[in-house]
PDB file of N, CA and C in Angstrom:
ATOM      1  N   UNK A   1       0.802  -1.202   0.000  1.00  0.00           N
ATOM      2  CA  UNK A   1       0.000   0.000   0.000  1.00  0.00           C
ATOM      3  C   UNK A   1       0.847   1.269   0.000  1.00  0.00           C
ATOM      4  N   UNK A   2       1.793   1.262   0.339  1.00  0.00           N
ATOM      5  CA  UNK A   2       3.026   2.430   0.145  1.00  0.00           C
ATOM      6  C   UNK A   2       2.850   2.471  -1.108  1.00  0.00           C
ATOM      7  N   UNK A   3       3.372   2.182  -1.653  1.00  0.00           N
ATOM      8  CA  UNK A   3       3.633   2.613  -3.276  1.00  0.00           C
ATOM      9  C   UNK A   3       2.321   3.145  -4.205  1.00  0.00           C
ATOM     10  N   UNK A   4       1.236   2.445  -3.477  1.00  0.00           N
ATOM     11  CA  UNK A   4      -0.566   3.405  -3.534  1.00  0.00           C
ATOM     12  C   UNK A   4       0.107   5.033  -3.495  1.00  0.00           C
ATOM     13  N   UNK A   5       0.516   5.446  -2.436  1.00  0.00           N
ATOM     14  CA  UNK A   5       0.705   6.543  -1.600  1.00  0.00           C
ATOM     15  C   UNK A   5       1.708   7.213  -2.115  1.00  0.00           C
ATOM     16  N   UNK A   6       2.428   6.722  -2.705  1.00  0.00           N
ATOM     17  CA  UNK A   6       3.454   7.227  -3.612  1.00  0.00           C
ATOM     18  C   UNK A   6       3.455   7.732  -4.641  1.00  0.00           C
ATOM     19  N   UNK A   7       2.858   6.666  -5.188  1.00  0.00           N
ATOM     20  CA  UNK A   7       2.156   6.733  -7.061  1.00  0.00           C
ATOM     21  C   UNK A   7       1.340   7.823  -6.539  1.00  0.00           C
ATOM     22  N   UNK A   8       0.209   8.042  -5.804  1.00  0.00           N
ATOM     23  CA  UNK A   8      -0.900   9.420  -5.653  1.00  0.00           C
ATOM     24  C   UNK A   8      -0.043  10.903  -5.774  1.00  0.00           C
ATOM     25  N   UNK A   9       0.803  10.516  -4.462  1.00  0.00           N
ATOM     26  CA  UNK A   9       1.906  11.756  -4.494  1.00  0.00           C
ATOM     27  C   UNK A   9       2.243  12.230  -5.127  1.00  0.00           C
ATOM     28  N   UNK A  10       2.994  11.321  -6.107  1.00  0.00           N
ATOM     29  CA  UNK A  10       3.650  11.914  -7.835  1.00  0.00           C
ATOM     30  C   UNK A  10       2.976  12.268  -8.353  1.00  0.00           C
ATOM     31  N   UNK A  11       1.846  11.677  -8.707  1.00  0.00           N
ATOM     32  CA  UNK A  11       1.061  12.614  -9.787  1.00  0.00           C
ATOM     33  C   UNK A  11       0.389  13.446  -9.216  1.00  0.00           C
ATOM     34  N   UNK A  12      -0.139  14.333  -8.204  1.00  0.00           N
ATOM     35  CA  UNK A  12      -0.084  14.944  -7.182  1.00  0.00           C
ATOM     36  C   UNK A  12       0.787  16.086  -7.842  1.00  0.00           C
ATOM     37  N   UNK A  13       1.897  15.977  -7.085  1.00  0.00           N
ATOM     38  CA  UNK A  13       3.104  17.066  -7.585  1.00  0.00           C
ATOM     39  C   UNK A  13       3.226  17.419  -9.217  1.00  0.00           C
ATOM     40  N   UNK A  14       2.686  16.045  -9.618  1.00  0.00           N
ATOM     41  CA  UNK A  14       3.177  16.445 -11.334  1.00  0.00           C
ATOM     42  C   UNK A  14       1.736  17.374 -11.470  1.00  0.00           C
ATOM     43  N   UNK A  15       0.628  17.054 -10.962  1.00  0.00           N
ATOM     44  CA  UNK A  15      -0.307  18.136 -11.269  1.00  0.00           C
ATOM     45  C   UNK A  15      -0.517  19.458 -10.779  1.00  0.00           C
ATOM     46  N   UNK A  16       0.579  19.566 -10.075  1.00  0.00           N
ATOM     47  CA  UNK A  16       0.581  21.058  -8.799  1.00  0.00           C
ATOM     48  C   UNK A  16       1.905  21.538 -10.163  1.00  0.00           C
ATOM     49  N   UNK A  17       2.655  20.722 -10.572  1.00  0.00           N
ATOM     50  CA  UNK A  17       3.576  21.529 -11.439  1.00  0.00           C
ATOM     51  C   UNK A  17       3.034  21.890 -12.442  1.00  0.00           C
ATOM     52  N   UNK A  18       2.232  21.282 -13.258  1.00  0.00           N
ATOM     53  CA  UNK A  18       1.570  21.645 -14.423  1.00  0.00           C
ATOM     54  C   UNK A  18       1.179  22.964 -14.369  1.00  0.00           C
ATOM     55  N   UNK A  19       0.122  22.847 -13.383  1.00  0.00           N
ATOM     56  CA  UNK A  19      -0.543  24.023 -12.664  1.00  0.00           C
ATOM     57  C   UNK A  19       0.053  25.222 -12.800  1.00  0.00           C
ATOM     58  N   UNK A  20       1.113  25.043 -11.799  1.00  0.00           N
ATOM     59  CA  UNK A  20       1.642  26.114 -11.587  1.00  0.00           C
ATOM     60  C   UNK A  20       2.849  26.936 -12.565  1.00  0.00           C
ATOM     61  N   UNK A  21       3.346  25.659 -13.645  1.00  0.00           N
ATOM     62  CA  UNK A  21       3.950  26.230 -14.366  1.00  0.00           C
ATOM     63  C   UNK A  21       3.407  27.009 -15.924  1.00  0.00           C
ATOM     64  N   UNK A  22       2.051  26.400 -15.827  1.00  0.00           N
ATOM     65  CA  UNK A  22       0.881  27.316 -16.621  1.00  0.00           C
ATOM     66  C   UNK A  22       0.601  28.634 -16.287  1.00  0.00           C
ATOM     67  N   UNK A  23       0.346  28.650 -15.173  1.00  0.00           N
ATOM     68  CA  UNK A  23      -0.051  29.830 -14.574  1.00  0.00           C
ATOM     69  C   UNK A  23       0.947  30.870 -14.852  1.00  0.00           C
ATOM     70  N   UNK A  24       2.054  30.612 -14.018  1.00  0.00           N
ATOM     71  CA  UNK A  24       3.593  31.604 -14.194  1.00  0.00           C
ATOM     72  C   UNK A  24       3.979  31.828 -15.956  1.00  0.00           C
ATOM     73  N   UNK A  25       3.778  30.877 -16.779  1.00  0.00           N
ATOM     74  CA  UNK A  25       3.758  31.269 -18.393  1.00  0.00           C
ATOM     75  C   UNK A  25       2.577  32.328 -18.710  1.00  0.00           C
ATOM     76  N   UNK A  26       1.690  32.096 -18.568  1.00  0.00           N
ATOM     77  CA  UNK A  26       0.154  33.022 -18.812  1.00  0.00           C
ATOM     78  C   UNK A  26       1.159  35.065 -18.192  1.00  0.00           C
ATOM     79  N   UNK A  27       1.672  34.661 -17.100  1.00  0.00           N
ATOM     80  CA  UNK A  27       1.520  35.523 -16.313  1.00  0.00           C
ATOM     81  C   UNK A  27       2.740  36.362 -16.959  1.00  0.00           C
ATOM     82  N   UNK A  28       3.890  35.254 -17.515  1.00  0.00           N
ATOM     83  CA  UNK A  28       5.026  36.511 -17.893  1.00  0.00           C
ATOM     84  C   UNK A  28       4.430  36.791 -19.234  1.00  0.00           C
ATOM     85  N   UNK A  29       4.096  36.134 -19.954  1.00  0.00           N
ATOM     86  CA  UNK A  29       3.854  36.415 -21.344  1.00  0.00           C
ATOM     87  C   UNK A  29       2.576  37.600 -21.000  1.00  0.00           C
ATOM     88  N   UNK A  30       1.485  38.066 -19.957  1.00  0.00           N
ATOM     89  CA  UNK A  30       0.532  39.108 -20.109  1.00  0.00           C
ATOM     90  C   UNK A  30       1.613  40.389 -19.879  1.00  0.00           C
ATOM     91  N   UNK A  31       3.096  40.152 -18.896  1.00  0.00           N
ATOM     92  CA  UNK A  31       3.224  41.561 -18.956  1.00  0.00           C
ATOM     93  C   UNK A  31       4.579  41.936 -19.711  1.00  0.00           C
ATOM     94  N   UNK A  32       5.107  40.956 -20.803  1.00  0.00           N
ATOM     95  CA  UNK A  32       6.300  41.470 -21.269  1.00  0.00           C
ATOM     96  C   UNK A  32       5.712  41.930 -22.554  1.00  0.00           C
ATOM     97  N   UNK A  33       6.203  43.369 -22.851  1.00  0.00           N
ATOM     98  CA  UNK A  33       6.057  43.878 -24.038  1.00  0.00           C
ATOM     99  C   UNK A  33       6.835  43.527 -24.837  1.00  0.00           C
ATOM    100  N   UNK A  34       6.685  43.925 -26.649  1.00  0.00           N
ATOM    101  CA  UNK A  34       7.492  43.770 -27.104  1.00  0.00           C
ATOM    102  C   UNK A  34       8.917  44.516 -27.428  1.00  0.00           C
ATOM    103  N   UNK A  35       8.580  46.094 -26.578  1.00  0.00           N
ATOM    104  CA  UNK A  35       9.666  46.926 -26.500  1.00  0.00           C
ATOM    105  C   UNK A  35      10.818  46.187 -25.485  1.00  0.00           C
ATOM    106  N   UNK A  36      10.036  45.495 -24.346  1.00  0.00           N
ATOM    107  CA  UNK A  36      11.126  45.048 -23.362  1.00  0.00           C
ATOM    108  C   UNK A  36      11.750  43.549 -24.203  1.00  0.00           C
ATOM    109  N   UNK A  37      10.975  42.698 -25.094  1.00  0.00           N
ATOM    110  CA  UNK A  37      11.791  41.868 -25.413  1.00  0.00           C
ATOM    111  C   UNK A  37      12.760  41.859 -26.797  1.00  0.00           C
ATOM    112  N   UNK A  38      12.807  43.038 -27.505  1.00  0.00           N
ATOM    113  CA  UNK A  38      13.377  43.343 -28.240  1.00  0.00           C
ATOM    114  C   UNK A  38      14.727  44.286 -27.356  1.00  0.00           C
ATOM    115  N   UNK A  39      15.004  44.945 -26.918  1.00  0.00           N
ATOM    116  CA  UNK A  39      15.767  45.323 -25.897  1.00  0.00           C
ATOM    117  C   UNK A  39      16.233  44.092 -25.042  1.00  0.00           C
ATOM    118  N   UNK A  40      15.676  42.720 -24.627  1.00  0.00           N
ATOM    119  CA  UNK A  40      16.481  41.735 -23.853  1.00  0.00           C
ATOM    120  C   UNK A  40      16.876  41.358 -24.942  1.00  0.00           C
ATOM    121  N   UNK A  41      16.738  41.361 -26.428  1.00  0.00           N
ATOM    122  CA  UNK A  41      17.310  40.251 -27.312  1.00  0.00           C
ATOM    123  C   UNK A  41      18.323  40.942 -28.139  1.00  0.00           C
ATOM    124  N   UNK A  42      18.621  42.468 -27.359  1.00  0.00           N
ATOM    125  CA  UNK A  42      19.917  43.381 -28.263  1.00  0.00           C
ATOM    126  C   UNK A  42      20.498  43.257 -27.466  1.00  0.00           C
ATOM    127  N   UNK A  43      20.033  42.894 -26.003  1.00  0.00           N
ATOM    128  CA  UNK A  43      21.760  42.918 -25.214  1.00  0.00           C
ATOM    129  C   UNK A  43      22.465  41.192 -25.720  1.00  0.00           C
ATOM    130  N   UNK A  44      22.182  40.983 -26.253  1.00  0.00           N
ATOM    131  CA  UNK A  44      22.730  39.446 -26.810  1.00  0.00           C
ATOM    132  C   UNK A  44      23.278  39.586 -28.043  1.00  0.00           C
ATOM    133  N   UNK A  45      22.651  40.474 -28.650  1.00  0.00           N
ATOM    134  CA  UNK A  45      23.167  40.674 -30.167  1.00  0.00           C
ATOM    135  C   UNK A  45      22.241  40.097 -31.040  1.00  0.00           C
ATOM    136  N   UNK A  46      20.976  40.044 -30.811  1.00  0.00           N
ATOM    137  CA  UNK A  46      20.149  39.030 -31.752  1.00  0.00           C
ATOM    138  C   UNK A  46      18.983  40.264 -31.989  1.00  0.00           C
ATOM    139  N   UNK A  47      19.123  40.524 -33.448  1.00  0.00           N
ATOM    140  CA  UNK A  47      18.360  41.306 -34.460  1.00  0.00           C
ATOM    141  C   UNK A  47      17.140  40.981 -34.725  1.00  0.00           C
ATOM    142  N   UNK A  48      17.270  39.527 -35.380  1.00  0.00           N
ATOM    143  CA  UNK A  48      16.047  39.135 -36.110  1.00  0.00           C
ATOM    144  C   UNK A  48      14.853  38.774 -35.187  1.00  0.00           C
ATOM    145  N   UNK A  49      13.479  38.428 -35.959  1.00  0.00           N
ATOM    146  CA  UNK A  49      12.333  38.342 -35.209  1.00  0.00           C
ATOM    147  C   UNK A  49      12.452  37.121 -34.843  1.00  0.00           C
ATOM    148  N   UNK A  50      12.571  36.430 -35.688  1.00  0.00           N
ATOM    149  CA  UNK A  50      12.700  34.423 -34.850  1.00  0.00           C
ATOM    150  C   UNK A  50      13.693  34.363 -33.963  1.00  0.00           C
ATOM    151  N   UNK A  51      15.003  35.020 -33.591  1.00  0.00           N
ATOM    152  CA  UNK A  51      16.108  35.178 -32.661  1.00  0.00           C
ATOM    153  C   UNK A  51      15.343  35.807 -31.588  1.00  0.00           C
ATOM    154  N   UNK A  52      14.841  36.905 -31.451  1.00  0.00           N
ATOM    155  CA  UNK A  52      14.306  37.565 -30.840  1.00  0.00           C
ATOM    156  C   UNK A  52      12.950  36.163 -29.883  1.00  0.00           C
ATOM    157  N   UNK A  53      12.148  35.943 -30.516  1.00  0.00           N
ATOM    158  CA  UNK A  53      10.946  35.080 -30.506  1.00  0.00           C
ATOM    159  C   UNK A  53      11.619  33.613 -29.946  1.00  0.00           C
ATOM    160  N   UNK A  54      12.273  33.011 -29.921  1.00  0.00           N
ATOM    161  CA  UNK A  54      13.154  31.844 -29.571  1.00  0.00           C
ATOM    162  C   UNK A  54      13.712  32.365 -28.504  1.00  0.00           C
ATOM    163  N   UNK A  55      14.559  33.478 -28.065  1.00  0.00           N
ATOM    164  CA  UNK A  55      15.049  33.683 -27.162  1.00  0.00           C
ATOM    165  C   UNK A  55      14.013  34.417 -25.862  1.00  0.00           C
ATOM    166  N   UNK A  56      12.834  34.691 -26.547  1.00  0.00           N
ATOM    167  CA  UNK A  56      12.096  35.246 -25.383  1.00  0.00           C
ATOM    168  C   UNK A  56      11.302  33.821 -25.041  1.00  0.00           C
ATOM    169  N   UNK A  57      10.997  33.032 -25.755  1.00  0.00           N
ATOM    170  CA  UNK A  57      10.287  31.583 -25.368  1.00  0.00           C
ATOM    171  C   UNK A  57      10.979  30.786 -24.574  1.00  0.00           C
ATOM    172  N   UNK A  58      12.456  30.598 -24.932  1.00  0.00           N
ATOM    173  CA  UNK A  58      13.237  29.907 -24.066  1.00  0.00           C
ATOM    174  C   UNK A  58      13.476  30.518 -22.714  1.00  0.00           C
ATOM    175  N   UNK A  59      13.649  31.797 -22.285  1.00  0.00           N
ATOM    176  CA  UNK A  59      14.058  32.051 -21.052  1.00  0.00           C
ATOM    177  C   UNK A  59      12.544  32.466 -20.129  1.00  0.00           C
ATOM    178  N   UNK A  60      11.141  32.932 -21.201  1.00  0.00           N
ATOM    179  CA  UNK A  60      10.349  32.680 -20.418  1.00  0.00           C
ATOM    180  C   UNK A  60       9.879  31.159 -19.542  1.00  0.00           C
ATOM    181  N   UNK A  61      10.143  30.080 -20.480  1.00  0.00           N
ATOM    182  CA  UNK A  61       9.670  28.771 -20.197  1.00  0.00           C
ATOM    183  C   UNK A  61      11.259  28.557 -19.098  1.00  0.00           C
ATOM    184  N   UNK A  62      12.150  28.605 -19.254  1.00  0.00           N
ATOM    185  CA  UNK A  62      12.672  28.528 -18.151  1.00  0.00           C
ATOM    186  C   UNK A  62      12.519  28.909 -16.685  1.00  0.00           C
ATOM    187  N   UNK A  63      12.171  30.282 -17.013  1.00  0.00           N
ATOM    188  CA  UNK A  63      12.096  31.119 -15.600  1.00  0.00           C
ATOM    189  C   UNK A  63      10.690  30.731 -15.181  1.00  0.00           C
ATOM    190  N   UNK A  64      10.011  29.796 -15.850  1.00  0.00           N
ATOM    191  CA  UNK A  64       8.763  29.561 -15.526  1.00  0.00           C
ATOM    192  C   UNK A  64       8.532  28.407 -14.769  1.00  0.00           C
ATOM    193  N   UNK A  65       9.578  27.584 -14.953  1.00  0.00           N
ATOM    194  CA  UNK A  65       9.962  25.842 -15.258  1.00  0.00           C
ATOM    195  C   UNK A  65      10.671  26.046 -13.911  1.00  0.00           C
ATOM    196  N   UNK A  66      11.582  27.225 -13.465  1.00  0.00           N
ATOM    197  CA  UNK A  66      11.964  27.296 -12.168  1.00  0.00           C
ATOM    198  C   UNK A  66      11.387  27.786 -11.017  1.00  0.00           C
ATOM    199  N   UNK A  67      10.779  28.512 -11.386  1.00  0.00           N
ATOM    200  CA  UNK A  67       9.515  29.201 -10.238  1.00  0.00           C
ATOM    201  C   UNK A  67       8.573  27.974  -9.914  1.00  0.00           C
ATOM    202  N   UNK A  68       8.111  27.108 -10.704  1.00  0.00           N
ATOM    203  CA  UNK A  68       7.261  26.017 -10.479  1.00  0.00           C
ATOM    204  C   UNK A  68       7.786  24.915 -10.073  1.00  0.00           C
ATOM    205  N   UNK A  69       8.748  24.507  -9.838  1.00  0.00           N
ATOM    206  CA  UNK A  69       9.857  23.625  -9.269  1.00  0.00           C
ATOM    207  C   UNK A  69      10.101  24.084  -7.776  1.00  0.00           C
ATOM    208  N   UNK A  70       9.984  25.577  -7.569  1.00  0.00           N
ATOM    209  CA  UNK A  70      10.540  26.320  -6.471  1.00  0.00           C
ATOM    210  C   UNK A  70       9.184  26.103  -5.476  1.00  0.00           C
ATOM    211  N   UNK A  71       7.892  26.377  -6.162  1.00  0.00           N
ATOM    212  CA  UNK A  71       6.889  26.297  -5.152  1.00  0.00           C
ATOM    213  C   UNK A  71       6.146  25.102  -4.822  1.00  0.00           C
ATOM    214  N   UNK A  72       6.734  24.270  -6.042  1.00  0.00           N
ATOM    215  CA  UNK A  72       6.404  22.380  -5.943  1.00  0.00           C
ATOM    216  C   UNK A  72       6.991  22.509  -4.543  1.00  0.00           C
ATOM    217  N   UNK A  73       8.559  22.541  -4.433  1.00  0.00           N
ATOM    218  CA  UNK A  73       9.442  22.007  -3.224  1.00  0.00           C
ATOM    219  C   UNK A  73       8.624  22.562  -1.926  1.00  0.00           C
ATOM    220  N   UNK A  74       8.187  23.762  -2.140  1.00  0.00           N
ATOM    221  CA  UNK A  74       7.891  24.358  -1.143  1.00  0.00           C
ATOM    222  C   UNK A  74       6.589  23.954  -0.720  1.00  0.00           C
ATOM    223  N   UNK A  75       5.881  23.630  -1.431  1.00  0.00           N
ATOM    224  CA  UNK A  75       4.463  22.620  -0.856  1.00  0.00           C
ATOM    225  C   UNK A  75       4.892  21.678  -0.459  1.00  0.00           C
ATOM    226  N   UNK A  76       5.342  20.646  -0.999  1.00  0.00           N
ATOM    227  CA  UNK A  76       6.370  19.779  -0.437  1.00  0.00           C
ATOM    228  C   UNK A  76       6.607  19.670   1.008  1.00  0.00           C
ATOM    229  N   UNK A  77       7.589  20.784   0.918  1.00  0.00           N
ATOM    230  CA  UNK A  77       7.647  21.110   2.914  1.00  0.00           C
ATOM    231  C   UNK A  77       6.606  21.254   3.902  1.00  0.00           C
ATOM    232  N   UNK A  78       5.676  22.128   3.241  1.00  0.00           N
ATOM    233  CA  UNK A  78       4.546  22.394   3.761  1.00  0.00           C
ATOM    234  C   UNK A  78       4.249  20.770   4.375  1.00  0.00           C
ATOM    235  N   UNK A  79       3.691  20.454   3.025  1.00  0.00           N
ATOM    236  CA  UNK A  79       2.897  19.387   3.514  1.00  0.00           C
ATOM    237  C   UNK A  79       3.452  18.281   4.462  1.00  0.00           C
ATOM    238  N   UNK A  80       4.320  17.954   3.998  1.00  0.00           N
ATOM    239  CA  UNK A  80       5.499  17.482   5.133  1.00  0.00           C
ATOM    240  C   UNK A  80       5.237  17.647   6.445  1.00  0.00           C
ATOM    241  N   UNK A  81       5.556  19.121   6.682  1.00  0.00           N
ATOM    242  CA  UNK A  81       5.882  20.157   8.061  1.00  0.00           C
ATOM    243  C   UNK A  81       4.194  19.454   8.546  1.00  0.00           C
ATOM    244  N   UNK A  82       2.935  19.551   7.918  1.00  0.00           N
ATOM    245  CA  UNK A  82       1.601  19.740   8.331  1.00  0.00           C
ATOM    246  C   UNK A  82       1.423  17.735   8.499  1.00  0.00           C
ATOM    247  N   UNK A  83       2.126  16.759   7.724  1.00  0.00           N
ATOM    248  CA  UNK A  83       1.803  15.844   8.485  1.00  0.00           C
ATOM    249  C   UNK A  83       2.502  15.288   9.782  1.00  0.00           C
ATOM    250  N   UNK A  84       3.829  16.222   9.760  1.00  0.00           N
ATOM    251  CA  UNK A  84       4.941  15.741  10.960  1.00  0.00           C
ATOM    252  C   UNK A  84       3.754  16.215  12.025  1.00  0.00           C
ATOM    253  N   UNK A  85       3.166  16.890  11.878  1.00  0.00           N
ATOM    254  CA  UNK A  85       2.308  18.053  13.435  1.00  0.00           C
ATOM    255  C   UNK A  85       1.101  17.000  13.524  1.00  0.00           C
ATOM    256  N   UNK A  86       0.919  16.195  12.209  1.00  0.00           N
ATOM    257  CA  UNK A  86      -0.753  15.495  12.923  1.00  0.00           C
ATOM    258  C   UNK A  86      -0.236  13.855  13.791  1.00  0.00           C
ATOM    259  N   UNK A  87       1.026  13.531  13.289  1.00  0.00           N
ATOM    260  CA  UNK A  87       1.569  12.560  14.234  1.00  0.00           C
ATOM    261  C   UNK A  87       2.490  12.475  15.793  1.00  0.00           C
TER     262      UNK A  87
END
């Protein structure tokens, strides 16, 4: 029955990541303009629109991919911390 409890868990977390790494994409892509990502894609040296467009996809989905990793762990603890207190 452990591994019941396990298997729930994981997909659990894999659905709190989904979640949350949807959310944090929705959220950078409503407030980056395209003045600010044309300006992040000249301090690199990248002109064109697909350079530009590739490089704002990749570091949004990153910084997105890490924030949602960051608050997975941190539920994580939570929940942890909240069953250490009911035993």
């Amino acid at each position: 029955m452990k591994w019941v409890k396990r298997f729930f868990a994981a997909v659990g977390y894999l659905l709190i990541f989904i979640v949350v790494f949807t959310l944090f994409t929705q959220v950078i892509d409503n407030f980056i303009t395209e003045d600010a990502m044309h300006n992040f894609a000249w301090i690199f040296g990248i002109y064109d629109a697909e350079g530009i467009l590739d490089l704002y996809l990749n570091t949004a989905m990153t910084v997105s991919a890490l924030l949602a990793i960051g608050v997975t762990i941190l539920l994580h603890l939570y929940i942890r911390r909240q069953l250490d207190a009911i035993d």
